[in-house]
N, C-alpha and C. Protein backbone atom coordinates (compact mmCIF):
# COMPACT_ATOMS: atom_id res chain seq x y z
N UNK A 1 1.88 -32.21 17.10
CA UNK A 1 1.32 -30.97 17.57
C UNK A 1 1.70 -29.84 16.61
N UNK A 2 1.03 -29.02 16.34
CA UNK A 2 1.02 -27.79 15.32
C UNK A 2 1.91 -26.93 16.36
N UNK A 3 2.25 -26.24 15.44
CA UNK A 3 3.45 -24.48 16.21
C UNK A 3 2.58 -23.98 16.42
N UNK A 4 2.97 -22.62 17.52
CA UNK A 4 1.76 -21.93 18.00
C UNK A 4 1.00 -20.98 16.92
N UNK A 5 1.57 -20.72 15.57
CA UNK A 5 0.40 -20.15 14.70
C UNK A 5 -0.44 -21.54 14.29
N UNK A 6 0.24 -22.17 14.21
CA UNK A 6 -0.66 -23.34 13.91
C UNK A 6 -2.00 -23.45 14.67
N UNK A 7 -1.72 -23.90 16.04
CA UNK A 7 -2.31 -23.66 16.75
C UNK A 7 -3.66 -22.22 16.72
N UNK A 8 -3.16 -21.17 17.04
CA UNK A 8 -3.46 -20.28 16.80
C UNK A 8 -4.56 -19.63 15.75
N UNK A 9 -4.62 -20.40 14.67
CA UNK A 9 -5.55 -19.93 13.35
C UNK A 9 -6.20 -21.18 13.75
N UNK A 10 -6.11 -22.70 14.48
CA UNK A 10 -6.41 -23.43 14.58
C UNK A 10 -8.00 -22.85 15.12
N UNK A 11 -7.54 -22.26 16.63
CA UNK A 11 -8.23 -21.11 17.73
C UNK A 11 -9.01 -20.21 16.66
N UNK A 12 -8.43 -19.85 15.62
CA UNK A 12 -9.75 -18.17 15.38
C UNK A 12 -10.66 -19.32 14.82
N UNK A 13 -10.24 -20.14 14.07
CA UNK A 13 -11.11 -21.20 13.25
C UNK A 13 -12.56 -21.73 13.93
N UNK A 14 -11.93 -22.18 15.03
CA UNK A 14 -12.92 -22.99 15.70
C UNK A 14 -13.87 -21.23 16.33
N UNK A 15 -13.44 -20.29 16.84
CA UNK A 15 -13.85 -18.99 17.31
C UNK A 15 -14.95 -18.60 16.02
N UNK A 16 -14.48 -18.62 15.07
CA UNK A 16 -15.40 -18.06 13.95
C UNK A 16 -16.23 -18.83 13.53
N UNK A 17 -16.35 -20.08 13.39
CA UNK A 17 -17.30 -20.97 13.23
C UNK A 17 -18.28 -20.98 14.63
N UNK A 18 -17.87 -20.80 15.69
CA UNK A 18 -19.28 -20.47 16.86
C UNK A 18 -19.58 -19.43 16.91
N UNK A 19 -19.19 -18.20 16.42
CA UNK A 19 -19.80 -16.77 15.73
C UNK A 19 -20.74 -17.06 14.67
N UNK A 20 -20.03 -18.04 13.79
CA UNK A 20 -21.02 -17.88 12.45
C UNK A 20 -22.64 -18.97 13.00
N UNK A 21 -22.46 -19.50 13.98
CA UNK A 21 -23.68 -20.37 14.41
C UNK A 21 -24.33 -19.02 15.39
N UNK A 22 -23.56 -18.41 15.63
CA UNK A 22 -24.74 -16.87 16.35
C UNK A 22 -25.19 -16.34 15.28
N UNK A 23 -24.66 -16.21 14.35
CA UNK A 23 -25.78 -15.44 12.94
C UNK A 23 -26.85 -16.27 12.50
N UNK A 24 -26.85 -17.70 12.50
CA UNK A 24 -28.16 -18.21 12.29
C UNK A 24 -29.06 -17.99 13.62
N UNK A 25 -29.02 -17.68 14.83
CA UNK A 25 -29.62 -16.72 15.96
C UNK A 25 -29.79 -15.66 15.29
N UNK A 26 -29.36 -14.80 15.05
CA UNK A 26 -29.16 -13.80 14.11
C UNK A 26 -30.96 -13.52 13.06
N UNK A 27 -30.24 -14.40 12.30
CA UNK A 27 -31.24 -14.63 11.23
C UNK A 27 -32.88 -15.19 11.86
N UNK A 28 -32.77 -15.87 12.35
CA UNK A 28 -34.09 -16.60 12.86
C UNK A 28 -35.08 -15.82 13.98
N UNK A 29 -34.23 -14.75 14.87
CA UNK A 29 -34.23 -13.65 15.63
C UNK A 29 -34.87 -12.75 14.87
N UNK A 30 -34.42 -12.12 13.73
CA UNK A 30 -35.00 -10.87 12.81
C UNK A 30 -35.92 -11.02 11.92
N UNK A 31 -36.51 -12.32 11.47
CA UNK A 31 -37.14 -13.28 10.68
C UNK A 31 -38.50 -13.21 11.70
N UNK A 32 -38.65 -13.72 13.25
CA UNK A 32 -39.27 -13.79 13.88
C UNK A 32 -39.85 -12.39 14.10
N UNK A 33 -39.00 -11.79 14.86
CA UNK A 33 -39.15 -10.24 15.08
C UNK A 33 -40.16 -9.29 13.57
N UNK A 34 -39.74 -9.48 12.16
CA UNK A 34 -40.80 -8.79 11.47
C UNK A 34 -41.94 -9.50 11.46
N UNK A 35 -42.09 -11.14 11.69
CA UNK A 35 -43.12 -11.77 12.01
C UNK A 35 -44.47 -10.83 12.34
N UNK A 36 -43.79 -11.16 14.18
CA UNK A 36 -44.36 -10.17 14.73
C UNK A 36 -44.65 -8.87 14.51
N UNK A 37 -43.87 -7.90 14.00
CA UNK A 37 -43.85 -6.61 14.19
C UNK A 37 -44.98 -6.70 12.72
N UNK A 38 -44.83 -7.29 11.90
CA UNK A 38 -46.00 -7.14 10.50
C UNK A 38 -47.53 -7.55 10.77
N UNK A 39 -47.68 -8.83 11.73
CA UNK A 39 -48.45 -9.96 11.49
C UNK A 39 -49.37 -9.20 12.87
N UNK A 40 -48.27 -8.68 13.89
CA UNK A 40 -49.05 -8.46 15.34
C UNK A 40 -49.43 -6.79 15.24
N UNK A 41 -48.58 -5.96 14.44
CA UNK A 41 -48.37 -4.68 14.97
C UNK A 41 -48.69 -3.83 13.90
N UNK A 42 -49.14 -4.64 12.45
CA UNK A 42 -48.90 -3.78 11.45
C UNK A 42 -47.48 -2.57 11.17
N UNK A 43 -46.75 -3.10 11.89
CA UNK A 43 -45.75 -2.04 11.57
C UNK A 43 -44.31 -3.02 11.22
N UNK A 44 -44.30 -3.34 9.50
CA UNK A 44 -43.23 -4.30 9.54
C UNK A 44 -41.94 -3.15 8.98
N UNK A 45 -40.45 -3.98 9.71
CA UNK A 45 -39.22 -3.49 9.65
C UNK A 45 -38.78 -3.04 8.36
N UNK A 46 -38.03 -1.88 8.15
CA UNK A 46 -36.99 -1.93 7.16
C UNK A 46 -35.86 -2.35 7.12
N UNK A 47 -35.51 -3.53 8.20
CA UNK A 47 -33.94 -3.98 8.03
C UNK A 47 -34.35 -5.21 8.09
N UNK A 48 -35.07 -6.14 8.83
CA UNK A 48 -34.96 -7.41 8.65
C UNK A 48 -34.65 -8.31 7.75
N UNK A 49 -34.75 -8.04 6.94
CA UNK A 49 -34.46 -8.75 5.41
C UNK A 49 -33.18 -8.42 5.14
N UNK A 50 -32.88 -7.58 5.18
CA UNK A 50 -31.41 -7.26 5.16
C UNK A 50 -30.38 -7.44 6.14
N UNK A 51 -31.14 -7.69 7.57
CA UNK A 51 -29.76 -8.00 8.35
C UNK A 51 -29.54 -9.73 8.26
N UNK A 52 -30.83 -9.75 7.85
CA UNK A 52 -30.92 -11.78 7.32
C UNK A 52 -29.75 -11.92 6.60
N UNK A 53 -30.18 -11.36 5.29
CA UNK A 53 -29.21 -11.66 4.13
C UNK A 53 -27.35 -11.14 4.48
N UNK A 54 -27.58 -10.23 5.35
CA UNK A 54 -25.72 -10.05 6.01
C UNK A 54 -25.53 -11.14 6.44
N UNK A 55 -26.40 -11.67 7.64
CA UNK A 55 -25.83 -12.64 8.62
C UNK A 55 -25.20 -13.86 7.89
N UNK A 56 -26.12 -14.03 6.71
CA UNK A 56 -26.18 -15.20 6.20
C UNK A 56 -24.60 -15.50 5.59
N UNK A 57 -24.91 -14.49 4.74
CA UNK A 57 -23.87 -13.74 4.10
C UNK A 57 -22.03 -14.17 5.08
N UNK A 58 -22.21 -13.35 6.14
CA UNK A 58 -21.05 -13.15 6.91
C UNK A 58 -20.96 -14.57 7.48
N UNK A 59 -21.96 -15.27 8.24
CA UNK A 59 -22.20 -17.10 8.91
C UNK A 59 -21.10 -18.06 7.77
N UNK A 60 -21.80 -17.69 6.56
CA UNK A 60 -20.92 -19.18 5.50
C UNK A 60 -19.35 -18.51 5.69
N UNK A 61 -18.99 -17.27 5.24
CA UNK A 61 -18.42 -17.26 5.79
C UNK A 61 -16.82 -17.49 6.80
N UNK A 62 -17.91 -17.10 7.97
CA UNK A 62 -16.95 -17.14 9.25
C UNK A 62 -17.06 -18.91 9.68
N UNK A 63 -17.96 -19.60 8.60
CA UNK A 63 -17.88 -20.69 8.81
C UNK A 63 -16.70 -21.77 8.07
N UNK A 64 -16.65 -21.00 6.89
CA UNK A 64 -15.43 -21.81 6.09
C UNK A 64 -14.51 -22.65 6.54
N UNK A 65 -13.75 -21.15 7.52
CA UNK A 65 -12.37 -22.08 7.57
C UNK A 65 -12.14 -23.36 8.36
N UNK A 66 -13.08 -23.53 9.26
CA UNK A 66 -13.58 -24.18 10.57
C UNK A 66 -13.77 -25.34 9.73
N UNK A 67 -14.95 -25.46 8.54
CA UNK A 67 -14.86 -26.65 7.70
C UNK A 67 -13.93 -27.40 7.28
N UNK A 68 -12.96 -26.55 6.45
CA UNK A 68 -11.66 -26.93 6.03
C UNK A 68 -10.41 -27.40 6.72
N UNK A 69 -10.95 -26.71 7.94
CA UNK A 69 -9.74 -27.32 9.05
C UNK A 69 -10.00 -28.23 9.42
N UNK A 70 -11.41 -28.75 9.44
CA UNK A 70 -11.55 -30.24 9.52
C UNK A 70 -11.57 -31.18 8.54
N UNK A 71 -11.08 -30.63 7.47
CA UNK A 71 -11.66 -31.24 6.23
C UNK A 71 -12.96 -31.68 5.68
N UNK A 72 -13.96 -30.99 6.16
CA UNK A 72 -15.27 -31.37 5.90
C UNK A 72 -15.68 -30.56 4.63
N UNK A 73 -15.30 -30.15 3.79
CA UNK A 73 -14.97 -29.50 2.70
C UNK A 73 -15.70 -30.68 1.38
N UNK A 74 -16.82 -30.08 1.13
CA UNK A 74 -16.90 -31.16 -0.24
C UNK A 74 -15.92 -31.66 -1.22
N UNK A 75 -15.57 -32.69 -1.37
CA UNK A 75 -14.65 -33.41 -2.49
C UNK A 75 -14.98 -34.26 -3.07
N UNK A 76 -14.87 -34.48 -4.48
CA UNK A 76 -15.34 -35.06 -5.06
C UNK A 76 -13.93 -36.12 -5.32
N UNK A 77 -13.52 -37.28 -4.85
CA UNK A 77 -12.89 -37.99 -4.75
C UNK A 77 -12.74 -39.55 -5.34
N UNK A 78 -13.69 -39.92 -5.76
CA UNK A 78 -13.51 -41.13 -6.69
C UNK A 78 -12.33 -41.24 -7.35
N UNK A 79 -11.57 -40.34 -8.32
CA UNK A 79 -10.22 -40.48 -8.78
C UNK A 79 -9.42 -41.00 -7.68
N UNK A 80 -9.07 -40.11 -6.75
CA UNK A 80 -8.33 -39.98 -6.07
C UNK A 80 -8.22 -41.17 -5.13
N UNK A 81 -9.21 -41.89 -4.71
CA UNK A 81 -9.67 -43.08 -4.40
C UNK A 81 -9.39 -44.36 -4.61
N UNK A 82 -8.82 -43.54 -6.32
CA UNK A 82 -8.85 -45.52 -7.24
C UNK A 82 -7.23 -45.33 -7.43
N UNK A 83 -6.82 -44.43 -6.91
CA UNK A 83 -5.23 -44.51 -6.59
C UNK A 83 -4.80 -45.25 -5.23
N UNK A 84 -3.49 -45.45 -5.40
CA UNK A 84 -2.85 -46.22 -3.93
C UNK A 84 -1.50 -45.79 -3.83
N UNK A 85 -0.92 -46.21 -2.59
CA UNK A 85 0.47 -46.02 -2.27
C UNK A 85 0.97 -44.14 -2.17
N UNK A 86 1.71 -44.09 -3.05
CA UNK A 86 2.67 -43.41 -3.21
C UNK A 86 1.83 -42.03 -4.36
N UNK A 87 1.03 -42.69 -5.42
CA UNK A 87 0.22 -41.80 -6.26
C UNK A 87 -0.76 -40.96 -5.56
N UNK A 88 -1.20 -41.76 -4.63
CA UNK A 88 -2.63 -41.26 -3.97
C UNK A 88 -1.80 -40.57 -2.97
N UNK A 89 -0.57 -40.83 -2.47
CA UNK A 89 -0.43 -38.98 -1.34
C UNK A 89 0.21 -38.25 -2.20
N UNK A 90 0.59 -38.76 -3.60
CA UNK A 90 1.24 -36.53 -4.51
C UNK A 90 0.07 -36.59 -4.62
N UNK A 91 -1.19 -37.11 -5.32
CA UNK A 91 -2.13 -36.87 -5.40
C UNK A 91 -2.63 -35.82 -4.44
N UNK A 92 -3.38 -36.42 -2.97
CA UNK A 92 -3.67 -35.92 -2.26
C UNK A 92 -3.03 -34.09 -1.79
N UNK A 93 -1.73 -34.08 -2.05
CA UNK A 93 -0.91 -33.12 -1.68
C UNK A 93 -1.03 -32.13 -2.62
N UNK A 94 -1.20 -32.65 -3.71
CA UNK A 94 -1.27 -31.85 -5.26
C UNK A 94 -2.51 -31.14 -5.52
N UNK A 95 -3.54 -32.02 -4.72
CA UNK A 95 -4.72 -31.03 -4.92
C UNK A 95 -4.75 -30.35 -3.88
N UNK A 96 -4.47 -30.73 -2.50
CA UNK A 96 -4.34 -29.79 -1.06
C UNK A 96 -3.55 -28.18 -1.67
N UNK A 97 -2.19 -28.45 -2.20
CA UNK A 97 -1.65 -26.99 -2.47
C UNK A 97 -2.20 -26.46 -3.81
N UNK A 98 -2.81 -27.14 -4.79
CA UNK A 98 -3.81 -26.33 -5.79
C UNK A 98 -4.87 -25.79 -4.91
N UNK A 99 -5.49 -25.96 -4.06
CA UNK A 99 -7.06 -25.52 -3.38
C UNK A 99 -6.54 -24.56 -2.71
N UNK A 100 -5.56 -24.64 -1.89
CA UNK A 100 -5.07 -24.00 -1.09
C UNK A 100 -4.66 -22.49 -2.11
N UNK A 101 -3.99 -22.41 -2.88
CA UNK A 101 -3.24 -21.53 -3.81
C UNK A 101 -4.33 -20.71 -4.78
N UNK A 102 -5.65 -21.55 -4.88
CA UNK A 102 -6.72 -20.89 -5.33
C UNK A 102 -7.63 -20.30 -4.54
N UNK A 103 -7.33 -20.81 -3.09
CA UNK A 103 -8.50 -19.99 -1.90
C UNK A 103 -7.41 -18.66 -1.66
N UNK A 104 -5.94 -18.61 -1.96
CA UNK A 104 -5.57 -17.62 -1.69
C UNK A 104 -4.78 -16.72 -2.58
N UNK A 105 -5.31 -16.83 -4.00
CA UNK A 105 -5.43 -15.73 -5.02
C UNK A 105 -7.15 -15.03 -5.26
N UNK A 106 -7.95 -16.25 -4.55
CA UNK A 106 -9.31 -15.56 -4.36
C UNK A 106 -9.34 -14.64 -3.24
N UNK A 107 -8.35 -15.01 -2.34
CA UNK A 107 -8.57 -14.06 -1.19
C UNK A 107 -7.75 -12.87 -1.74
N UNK A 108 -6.68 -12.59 -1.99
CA UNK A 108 -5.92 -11.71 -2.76
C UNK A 108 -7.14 -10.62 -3.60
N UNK A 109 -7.78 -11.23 -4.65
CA UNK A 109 -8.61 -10.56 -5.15
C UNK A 109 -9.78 -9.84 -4.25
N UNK A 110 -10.25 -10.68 -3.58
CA UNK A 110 -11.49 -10.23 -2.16
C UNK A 110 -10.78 -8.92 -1.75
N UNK A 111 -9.54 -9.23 -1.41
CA UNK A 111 -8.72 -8.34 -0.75
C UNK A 111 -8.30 -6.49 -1.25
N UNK A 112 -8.26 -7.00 -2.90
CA UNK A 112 -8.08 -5.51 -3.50
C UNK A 112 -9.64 -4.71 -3.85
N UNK A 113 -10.54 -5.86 -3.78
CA UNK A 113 -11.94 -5.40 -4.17
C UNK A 113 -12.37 -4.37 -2.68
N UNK A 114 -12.14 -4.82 -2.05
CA UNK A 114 -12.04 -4.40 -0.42
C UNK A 114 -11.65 -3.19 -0.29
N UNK A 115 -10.05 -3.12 -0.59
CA UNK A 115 -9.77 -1.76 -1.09
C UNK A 115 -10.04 -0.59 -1.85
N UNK A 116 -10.16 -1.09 -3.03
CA UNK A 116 -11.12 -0.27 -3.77
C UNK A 116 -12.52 0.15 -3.12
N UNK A 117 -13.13 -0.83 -3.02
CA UNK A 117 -14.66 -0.19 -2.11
C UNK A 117 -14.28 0.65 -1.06
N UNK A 118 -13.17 0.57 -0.13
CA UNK A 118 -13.07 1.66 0.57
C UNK A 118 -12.49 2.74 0.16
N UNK A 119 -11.31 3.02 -0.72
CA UNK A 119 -11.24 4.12 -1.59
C UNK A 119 -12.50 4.77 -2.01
N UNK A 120 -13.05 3.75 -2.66
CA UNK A 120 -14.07 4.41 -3.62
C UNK A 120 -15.67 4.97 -2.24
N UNK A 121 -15.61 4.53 -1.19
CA UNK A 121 -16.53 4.87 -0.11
C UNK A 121 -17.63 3.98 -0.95
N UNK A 122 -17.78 2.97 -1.48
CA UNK A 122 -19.21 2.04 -2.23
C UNK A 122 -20.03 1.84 -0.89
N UNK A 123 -21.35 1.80 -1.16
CA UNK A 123 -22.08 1.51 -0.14
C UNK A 123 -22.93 0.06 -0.79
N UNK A 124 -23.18 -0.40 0.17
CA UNK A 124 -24.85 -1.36 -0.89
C UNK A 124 -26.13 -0.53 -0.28
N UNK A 125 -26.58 -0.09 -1.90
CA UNK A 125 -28.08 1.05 -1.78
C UNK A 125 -29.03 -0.36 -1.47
N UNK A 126 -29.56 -0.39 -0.47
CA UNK A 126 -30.57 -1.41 -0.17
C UNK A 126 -31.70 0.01 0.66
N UNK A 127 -32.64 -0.49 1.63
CA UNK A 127 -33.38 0.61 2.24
C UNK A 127 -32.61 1.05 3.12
N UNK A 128 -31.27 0.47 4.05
CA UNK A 128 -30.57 0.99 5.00
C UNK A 128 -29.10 0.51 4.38
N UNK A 129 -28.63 2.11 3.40
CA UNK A 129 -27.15 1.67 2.78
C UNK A 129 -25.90 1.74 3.86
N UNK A 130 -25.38 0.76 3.68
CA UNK A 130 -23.87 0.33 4.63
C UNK A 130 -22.80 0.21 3.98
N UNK A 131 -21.88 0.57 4.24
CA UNK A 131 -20.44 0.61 3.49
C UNK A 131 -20.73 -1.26 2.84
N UNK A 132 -20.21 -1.33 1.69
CA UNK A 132 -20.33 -2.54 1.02
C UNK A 132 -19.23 -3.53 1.62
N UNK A 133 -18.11 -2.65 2.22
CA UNK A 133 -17.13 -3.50 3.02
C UNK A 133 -16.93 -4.69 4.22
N UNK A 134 -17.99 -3.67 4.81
CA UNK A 134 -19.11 -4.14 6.03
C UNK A 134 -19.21 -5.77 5.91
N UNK A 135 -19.42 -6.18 4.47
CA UNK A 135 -19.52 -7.62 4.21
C UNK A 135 -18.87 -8.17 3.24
N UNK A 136 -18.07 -7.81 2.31
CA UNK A 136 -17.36 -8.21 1.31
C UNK A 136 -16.08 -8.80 2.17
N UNK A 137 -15.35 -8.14 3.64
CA UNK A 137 -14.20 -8.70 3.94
C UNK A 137 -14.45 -10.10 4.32
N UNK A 138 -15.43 -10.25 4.73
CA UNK A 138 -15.69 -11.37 5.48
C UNK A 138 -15.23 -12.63 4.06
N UNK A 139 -14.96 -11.96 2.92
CA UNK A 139 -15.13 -13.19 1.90
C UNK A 139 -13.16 -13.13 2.30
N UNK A 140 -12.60 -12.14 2.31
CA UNK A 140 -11.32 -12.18 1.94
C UNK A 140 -10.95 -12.78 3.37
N UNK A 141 -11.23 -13.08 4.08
CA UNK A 141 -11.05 -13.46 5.62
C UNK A 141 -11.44 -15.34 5.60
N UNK A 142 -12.32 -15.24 4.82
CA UNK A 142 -13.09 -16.57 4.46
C UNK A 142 -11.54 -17.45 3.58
N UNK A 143 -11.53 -16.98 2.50
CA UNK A 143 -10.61 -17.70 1.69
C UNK A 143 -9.20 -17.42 2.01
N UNK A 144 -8.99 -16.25 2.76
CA UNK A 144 -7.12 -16.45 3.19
C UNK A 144 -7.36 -17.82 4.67
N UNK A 145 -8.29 -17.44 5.37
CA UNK A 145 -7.95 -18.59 6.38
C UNK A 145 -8.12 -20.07 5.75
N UNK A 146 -8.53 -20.33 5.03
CA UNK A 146 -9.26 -21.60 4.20
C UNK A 146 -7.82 -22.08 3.45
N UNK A 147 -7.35 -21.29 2.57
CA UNK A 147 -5.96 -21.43 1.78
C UNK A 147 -5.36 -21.89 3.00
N UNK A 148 -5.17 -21.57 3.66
CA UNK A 148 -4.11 -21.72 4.94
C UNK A 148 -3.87 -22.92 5.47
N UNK A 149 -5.26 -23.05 5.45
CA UNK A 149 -5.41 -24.63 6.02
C UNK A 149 -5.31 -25.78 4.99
N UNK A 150 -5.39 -25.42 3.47
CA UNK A 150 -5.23 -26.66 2.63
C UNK A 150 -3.97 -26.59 2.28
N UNK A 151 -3.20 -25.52 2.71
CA UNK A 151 -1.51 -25.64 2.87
C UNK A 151 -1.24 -26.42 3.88
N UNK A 152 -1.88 -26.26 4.99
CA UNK A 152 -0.88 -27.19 6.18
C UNK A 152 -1.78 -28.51 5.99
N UNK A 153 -3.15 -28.66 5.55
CA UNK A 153 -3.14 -30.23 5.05
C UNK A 153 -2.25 -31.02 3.61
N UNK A 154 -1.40 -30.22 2.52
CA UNK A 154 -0.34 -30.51 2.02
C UNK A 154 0.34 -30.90 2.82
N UNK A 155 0.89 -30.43 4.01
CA UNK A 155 2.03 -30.87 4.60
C UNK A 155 1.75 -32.30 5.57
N UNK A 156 0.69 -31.98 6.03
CA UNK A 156 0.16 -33.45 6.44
C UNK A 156 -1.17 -33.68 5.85
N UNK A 157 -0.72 -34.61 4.80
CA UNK A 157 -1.78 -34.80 3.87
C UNK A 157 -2.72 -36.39 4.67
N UNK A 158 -2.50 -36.89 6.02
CA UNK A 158 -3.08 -37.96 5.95
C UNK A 158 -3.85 -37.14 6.94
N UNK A 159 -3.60 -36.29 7.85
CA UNK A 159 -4.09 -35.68 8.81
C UNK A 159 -4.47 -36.63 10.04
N UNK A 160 -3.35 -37.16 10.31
CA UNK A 160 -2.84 -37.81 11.61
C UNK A 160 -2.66 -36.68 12.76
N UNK A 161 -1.80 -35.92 12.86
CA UNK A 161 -1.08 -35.10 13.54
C UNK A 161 -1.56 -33.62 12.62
N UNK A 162 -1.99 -32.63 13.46
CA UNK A 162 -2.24 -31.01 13.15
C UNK A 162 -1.22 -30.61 12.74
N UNK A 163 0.07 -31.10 12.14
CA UNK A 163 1.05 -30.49 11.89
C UNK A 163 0.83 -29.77 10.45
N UNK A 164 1.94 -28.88 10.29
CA UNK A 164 1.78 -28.42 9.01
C UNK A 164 3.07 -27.09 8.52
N UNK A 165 2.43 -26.37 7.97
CA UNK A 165 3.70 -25.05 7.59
C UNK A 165 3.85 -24.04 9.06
N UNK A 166 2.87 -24.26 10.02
CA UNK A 166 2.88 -23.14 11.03
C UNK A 166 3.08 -24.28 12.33
């Protein structure tokens, strides 16, 4: 059994991945809607296209970490494969805390870009401009929870038991 942060990010994980399946509602909703409003009403939207491309945007996402916590994470594994014993778990562990250590110097970076855009007040000039933040955190939120989880699959690299650093 995982500790209760374990647990816990376990919870936003699975929480943000059934958020990010409401933005494809989202998307298919506003998609439909200028449908109509162009096709029936002659009067098509100035946001639809753009709240598409957020949702979409924010969905992958709030979907990440949820992947990774299950390990459903593309890998390209044949190497790793044609190992055994004792090679194949540093192996396994070695790339878990490299992925992990690179989802969370990417998040680090997401993180100061973030900052800056709000210092700097950046908007994205589209037809309806929104603070650029609005959707850029969602990346730094994306890759710190993601790192997180290919740390505590280092620690249990067979992923028997949810255990891990939390």
């Amino acid at each position: 059994m995982p500790g209760p942060l374990g647990r816990l990010h376990d919870r936003i994980s699975r929480v943000s991945f059934q958020v990010a399946q409401l933005g494809l509602v989202v998307i298919t909703a506003s998609y439909a809607w200028e449908v109509v409003a162009r096709y029936f009403f002659a009067a098509p939207t100035s946001w639809s296209n753009e709240v598409a491309a957020y949702a979409l945007c924010i969905s992958v996402c709030l979907a990440l970490p949820e992947v990774t916590r299950a390990r459903g994470h593309i890998a390209i594994d044949f190497l790793l494969n044609a190992l055994r014993g004792r090679a194949y778990r540093v192996a396994q562990v070695g790339l878990a805390l490299m992925s992990g250590a690179v989802c969370l110097i990417i998040a680090a970076i997401c993180l100061r870009a973030n900052l800056l855009q709000i210092e700097r007040a950046e908007m994205l000039v589209r037809v309806n401009p929104i603070p650029k933040v609005l959707i850029s955190i969602w990346l730094t939120y994306a890759f710190f929870s993601a790192g997180l989880h290919f740390l505590r699959h280092a620690a249990d690299p067979n992923g028997r038991a949810e255990v891990g650093l939390f």
